[in-house]
N, C-alpha and C. Protein backbone atom coordinates (compact mmCIF):
# COMPACT_ATOMS: atom_id res chain seq x y z
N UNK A 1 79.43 87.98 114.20
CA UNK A 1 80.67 88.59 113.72
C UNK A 1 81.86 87.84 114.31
N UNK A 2 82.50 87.43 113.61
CA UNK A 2 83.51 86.64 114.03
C UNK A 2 84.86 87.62 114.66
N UNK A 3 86.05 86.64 115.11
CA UNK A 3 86.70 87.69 115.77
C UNK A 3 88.13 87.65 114.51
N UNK A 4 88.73 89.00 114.70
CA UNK A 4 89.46 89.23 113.11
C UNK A 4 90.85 87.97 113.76
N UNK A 5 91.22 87.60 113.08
CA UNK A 5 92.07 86.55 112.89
C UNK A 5 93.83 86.90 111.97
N UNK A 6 94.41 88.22 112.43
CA UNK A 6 94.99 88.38 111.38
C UNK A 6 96.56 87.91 111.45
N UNK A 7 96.86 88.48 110.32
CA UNK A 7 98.77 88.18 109.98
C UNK A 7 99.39 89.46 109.13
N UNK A 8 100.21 90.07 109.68
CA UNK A 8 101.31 90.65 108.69
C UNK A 8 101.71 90.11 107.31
N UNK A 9 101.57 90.86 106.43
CA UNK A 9 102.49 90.49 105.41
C UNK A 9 102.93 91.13 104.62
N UNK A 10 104.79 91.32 104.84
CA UNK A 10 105.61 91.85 104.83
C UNK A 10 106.22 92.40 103.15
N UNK A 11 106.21 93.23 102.49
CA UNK A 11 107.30 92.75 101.18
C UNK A 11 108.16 94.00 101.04
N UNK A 12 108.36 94.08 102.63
CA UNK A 12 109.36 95.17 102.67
C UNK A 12 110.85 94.29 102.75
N UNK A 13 111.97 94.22 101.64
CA UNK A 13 112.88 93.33 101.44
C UNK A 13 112.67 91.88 100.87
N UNK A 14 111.46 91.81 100.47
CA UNK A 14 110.48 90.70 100.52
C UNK A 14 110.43 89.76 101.06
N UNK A 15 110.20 90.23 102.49
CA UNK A 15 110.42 89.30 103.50
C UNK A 15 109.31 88.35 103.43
N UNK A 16 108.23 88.25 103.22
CA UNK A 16 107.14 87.27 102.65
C UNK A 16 106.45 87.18 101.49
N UNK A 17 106.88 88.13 100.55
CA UNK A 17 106.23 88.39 99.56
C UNK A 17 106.87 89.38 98.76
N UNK A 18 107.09 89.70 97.48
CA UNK A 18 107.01 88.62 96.45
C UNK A 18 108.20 87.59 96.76
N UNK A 19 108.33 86.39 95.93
CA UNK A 19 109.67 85.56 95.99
C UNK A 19 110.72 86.48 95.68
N UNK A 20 111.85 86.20 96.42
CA UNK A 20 113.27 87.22 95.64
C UNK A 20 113.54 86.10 94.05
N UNK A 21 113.32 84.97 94.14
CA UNK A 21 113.59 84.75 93.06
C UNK A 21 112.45 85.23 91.43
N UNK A 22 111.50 85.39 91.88
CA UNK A 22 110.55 86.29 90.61
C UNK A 22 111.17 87.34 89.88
N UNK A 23 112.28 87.95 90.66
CA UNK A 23 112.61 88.93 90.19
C UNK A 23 114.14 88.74 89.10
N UNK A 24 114.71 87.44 89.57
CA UNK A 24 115.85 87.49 88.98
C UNK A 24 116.17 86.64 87.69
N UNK A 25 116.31 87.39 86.24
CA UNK A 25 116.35 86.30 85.69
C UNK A 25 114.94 85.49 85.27
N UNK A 26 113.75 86.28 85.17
CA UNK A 26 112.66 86.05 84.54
C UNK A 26 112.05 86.83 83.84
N UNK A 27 111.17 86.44 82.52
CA UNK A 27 110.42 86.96 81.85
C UNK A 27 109.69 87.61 82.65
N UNK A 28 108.78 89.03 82.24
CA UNK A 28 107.76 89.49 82.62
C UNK A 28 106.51 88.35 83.05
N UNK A 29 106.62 87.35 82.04
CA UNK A 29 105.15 86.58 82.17
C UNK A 29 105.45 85.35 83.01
N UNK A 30 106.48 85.37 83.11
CA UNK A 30 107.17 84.10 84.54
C UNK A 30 107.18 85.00 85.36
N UNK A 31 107.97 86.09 85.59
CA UNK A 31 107.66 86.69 87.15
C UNK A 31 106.23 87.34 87.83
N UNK A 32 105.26 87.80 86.87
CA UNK A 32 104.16 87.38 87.14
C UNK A 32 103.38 86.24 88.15
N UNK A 33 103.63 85.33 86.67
CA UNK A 33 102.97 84.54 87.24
C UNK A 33 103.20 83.81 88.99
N UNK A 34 104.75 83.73 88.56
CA UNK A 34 105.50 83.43 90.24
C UNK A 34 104.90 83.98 91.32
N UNK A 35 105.05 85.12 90.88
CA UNK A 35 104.07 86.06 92.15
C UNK A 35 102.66 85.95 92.73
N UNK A 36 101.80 85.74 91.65
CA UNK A 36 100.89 85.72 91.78
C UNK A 36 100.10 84.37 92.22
N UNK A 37 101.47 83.22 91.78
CA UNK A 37 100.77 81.60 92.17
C UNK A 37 101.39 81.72 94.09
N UNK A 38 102.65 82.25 94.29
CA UNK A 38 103.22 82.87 95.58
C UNK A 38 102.13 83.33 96.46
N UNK A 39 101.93 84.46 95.71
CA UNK A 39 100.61 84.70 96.65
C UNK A 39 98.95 83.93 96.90
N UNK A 40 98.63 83.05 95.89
CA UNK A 40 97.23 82.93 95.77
C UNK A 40 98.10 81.23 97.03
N UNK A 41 99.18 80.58 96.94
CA UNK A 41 99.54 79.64 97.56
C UNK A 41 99.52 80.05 98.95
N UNK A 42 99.74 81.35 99.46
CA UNK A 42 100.08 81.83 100.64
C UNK A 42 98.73 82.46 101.16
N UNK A 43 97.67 82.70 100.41
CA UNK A 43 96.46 82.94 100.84
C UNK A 43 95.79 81.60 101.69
N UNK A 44 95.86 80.82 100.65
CA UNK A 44 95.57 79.24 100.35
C UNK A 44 96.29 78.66 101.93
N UNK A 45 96.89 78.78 102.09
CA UNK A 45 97.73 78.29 103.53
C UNK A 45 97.43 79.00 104.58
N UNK A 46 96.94 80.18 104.54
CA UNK A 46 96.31 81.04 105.83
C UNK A 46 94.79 80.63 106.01
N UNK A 47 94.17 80.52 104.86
CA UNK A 47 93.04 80.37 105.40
C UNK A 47 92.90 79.10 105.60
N UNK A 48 93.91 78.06 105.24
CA UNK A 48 93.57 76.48 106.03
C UNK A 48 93.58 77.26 107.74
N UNK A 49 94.55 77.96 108.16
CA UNK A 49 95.28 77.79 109.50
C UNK A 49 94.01 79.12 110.05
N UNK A 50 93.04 79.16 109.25
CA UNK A 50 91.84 80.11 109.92
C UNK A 50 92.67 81.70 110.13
N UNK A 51 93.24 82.43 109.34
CA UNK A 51 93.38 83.40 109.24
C UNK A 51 92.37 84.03 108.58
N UNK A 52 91.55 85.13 109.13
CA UNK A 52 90.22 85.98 108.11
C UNK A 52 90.95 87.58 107.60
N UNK A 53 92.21 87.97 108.25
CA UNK A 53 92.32 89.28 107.78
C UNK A 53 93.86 89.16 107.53
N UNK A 54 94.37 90.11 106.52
CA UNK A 54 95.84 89.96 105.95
C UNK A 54 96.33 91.82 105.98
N UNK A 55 97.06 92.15 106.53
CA UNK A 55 97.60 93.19 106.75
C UNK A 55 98.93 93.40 105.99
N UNK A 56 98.55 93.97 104.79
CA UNK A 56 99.21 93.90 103.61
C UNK A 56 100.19 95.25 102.92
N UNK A 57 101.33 94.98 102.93
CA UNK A 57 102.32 96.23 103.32
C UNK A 57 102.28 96.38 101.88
N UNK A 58 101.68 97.45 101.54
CA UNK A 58 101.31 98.25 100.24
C UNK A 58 102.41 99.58 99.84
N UNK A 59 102.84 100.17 101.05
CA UNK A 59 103.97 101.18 100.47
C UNK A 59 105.51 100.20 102.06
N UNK A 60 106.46 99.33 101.55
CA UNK A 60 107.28 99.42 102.15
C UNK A 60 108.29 100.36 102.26
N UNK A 61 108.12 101.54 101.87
CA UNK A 61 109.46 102.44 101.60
C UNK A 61 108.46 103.54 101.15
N UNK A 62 109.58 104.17 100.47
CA UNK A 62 109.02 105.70 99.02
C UNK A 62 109.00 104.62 97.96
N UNK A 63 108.09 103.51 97.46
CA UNK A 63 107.40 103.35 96.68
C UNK A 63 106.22 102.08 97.02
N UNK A 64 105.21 102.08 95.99
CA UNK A 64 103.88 101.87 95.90
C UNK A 64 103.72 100.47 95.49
N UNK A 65 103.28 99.43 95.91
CA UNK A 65 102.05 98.18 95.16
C UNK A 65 100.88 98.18 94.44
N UNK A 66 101.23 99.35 94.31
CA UNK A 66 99.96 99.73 93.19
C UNK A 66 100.38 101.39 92.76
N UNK A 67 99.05 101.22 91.19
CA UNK A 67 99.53 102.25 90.21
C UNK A 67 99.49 103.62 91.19
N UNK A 68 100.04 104.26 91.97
CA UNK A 68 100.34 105.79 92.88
C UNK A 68 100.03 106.99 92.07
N UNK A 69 99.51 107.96 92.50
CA UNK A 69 99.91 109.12 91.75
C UNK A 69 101.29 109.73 92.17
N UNK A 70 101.48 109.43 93.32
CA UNK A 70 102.62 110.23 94.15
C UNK A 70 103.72 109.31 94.07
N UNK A 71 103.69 108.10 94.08
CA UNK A 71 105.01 107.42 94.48
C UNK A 71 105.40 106.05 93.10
N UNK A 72 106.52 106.18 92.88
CA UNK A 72 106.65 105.05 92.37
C UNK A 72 106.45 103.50 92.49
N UNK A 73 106.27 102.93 91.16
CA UNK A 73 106.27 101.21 91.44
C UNK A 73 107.32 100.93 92.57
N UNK A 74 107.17 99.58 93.19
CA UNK A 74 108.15 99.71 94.08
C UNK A 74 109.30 98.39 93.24
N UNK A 75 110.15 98.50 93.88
CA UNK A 75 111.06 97.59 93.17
C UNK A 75 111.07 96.28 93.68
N UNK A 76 110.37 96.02 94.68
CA UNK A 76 109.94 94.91 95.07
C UNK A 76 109.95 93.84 94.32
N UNK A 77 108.66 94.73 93.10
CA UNK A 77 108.26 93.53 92.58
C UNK A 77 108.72 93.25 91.39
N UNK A 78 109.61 93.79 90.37
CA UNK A 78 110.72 93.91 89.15
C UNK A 78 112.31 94.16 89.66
N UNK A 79 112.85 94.44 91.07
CA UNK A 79 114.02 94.54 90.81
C UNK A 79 114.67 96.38 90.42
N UNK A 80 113.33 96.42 90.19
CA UNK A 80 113.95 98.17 89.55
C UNK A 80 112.79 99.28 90.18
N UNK A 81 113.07 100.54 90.82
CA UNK A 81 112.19 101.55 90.92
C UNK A 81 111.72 101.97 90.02
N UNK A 82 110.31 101.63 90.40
CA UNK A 82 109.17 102.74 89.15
C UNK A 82 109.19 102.19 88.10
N UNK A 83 109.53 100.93 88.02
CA UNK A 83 108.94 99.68 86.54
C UNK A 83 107.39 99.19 86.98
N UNK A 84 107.17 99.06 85.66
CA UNK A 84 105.78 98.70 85.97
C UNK A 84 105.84 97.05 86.37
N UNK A 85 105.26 96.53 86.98
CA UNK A 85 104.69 95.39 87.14
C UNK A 85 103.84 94.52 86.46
N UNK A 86 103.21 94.84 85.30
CA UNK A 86 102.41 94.32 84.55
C UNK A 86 101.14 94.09 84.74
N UNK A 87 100.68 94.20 86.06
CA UNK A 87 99.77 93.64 86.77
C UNK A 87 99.31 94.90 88.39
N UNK A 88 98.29 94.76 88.93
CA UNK A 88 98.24 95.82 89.71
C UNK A 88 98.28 94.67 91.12
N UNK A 89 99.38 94.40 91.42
CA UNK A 89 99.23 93.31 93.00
C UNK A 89 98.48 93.85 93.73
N UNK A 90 98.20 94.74 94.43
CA UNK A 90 96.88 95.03 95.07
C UNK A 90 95.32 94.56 95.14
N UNK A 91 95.25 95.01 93.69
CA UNK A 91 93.98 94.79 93.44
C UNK A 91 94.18 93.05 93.08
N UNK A 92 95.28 92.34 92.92
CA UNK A 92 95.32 91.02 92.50
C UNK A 92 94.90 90.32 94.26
N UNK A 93 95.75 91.30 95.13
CA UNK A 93 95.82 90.59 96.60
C UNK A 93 94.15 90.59 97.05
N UNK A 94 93.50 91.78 96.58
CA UNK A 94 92.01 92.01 97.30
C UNK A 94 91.19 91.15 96.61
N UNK A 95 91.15 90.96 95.11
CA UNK A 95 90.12 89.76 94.46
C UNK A 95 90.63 88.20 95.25
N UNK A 96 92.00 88.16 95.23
CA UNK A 96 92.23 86.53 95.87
C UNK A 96 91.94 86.63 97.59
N UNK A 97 92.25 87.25 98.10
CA UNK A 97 91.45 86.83 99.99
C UNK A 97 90.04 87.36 99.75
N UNK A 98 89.30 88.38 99.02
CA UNK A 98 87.91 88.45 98.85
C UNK A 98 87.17 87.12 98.66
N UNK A 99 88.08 86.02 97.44
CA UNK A 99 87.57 85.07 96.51
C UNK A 99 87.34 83.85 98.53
N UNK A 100 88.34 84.59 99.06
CA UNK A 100 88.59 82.94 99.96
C UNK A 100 87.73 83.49 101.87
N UNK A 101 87.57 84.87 101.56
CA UNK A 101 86.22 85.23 102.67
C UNK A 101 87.81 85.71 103.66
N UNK A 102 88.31 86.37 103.19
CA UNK A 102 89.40 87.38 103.91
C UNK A 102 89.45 88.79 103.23
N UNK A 103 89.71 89.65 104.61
CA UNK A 103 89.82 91.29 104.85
C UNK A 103 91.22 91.34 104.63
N UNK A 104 91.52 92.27 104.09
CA UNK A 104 92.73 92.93 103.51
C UNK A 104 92.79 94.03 104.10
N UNK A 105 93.77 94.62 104.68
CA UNK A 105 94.05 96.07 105.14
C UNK A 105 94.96 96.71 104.73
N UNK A 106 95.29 97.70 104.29
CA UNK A 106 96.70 98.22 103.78
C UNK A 106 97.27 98.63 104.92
N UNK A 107 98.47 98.30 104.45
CA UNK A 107 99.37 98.69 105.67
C UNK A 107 100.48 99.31 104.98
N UNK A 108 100.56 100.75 105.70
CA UNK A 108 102.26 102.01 104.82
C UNK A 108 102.84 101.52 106.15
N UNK A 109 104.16 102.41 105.29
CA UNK A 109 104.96 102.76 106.02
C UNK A 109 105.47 104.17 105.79
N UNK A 110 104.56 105.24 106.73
CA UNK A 110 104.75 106.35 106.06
C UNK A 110 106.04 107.17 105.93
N UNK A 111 106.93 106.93 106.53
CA UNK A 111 107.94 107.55 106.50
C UNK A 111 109.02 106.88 106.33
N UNK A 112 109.39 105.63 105.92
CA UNK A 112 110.51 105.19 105.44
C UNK A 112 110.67 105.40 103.70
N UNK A 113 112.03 106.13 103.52
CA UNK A 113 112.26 105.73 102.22
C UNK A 113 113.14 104.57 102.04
N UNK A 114 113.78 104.37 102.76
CA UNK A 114 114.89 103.79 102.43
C UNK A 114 114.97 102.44 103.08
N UNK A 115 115.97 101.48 102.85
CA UNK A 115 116.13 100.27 104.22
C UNK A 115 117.45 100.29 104.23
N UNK A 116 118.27 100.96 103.24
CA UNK A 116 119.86 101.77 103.62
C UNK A 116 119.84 102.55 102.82
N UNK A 117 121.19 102.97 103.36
CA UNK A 117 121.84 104.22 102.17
C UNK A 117 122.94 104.01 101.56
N UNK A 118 123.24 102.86 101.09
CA UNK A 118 124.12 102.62 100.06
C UNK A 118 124.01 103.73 98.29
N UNK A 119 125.73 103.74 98.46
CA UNK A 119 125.45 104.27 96.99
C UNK A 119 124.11 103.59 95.68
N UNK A 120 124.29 102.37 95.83
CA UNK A 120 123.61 101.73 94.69
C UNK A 120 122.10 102.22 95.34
N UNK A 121 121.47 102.21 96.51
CA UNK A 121 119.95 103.08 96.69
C UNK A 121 120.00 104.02 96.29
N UNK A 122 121.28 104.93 96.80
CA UNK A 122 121.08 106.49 96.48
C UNK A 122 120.85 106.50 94.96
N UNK A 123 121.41 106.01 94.08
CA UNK A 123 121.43 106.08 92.29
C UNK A 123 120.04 105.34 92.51
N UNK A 124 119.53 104.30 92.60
CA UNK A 124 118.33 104.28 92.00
C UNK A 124 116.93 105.25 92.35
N UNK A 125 117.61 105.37 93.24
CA UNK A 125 116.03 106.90 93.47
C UNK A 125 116.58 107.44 92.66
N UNK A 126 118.12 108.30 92.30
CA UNK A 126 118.08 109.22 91.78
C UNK A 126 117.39 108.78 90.08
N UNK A 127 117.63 107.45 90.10
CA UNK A 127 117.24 107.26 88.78
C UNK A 127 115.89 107.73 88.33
N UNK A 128 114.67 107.54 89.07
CA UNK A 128 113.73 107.85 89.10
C UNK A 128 113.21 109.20 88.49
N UNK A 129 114.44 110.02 88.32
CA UNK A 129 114.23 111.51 88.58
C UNK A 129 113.35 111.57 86.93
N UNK A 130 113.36 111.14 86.15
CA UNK A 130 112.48 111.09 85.09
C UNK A 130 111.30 110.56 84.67
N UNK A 131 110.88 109.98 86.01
CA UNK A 131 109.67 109.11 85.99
C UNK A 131 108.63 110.21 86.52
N UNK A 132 107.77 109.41 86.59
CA UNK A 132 105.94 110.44 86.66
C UNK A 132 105.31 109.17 87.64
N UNK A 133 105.04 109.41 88.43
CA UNK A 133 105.82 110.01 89.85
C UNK A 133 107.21 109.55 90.20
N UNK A 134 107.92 110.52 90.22
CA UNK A 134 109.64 110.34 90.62
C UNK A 134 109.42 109.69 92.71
N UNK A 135 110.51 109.63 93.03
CA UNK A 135 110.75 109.21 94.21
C UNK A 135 110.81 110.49 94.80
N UNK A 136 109.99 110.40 96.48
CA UNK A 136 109.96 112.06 96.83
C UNK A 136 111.67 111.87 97.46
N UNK A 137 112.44 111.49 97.58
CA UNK A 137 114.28 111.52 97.48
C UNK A 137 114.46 112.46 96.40
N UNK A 138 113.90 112.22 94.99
CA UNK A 138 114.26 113.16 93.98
C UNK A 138 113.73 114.71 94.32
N UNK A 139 112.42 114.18 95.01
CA UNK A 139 111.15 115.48 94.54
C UNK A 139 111.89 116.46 95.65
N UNK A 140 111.75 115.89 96.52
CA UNK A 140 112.08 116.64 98.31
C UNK A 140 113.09 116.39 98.31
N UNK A 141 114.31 116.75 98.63
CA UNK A 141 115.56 116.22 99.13
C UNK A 141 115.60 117.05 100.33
N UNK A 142 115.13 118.24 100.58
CA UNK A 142 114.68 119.06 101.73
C UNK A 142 114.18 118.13 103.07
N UNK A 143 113.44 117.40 102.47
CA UNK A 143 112.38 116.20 103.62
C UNK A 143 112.91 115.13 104.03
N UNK A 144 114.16 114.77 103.85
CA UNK A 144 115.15 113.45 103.87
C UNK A 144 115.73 113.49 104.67
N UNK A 145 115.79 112.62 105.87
CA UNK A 145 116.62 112.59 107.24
C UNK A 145 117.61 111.22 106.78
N UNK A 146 118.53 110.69 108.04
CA UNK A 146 118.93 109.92 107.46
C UNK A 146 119.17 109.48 109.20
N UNK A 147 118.01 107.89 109.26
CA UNK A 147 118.09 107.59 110.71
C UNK A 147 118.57 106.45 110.89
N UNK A 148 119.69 105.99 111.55
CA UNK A 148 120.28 104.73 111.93
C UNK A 148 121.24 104.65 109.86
N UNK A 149 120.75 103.64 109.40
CA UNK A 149 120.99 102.79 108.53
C UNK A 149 119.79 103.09 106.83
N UNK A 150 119.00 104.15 107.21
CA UNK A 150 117.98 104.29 106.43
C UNK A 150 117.60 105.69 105.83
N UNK A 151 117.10 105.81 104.86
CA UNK A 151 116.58 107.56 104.79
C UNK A 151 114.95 107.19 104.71
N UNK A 152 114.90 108.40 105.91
CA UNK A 152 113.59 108.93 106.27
C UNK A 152 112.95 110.09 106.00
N UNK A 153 111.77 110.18 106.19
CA UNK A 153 110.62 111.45 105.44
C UNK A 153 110.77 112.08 107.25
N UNK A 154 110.63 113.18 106.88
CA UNK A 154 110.84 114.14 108.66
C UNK A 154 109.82 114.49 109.26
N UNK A 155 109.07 113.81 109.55
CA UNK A 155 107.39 114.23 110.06
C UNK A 155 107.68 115.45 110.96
N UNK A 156 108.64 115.96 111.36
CA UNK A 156 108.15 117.37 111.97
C UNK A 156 107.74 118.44 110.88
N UNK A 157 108.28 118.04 109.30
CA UNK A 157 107.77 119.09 108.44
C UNK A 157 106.34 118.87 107.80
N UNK A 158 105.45 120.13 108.06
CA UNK A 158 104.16 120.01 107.64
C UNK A 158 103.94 119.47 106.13
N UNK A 159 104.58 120.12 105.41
CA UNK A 159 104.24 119.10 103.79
C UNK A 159 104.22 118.37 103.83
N UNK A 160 105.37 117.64 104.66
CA UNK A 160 105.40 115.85 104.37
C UNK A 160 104.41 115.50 105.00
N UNK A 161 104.01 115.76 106.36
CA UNK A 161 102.61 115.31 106.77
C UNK A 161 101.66 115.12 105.72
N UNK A 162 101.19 116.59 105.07
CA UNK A 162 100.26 116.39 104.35
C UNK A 162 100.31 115.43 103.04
N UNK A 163 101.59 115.42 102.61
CA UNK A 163 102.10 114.81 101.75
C UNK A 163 101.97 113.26 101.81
């Protein structure tokens, strides 16, 4: 058994993942693909440098890298909350480090919604409010702290725990 070898990877702000440029100013089937050559290039470069495990930030906020029941698409990867992606990056991230003999771990972040509170965040959660799954900002507004620079889920309240 070898010893785990891992790395963070971040796409909270998309600090490593996806490109900020995928999102701006591309077709669905160009920002795709961007992403997905982004990532299979960035797999491709870890496992030269002997990385075996990738710790892969699947909820950076109140939304999801994959299809959620509870939380929205994240905007990460379109630019917009709760657009679809076209594609399920998750399951794209686990077939490409599976394909190259790397462990994937999900990694939340359970209680951040936010990475500020600018008006333009506050409107796009609220935008959400018609989506299936809405942003829990819309669902809870009860559960919403607001710490430093960010809005947060209040782990002293039991729903949100369970939640």
């Amino acid at each position: 058994n070898e010893p785990m070898r891992g790395i963070w990877l971040a796409t909270v702000s998309r600090l490593d993942w996806p490109p900020v440029s995928s999102v701006n100013g591309r077709s669905a089937d160009q920002r795709i693909a961007q992403q997905q050559k982004a990532l299979t290039d960035k797999l491709d470069k870890l496992k030269k440098l002997g990385i075996n495990t990738v710790f892969f930030q699947v909820k950076p906020d109140s939304t999801a890298l994959w299809a959620s029941e509870i939380l929205p698409w994240s905007d990460t990867l379109t630019g917009t909350i709760g657009e679809d992606p076209g594609y399920d990056p998750l399951q794209f991230m686990l077939d490409e480090a599976h394909k190259r003999g790397m462990k994937v771990h999900a990694w939340f972040n359970p209680y951040r919604v936010s990475t500020n509170t600018k008006p333009s965040i506050i409107a796009a959660l609220n935008r959400t409010s018609s989506l299936h799954p809405s942003s829990v900002y819309v669902q809870h507004p009860e559960w919403i702290r607001t710490s430093g620079d960010r809005f947060v889920l209040d782990p002293g309240i039991p729903e949100v725990r369970d939640w």
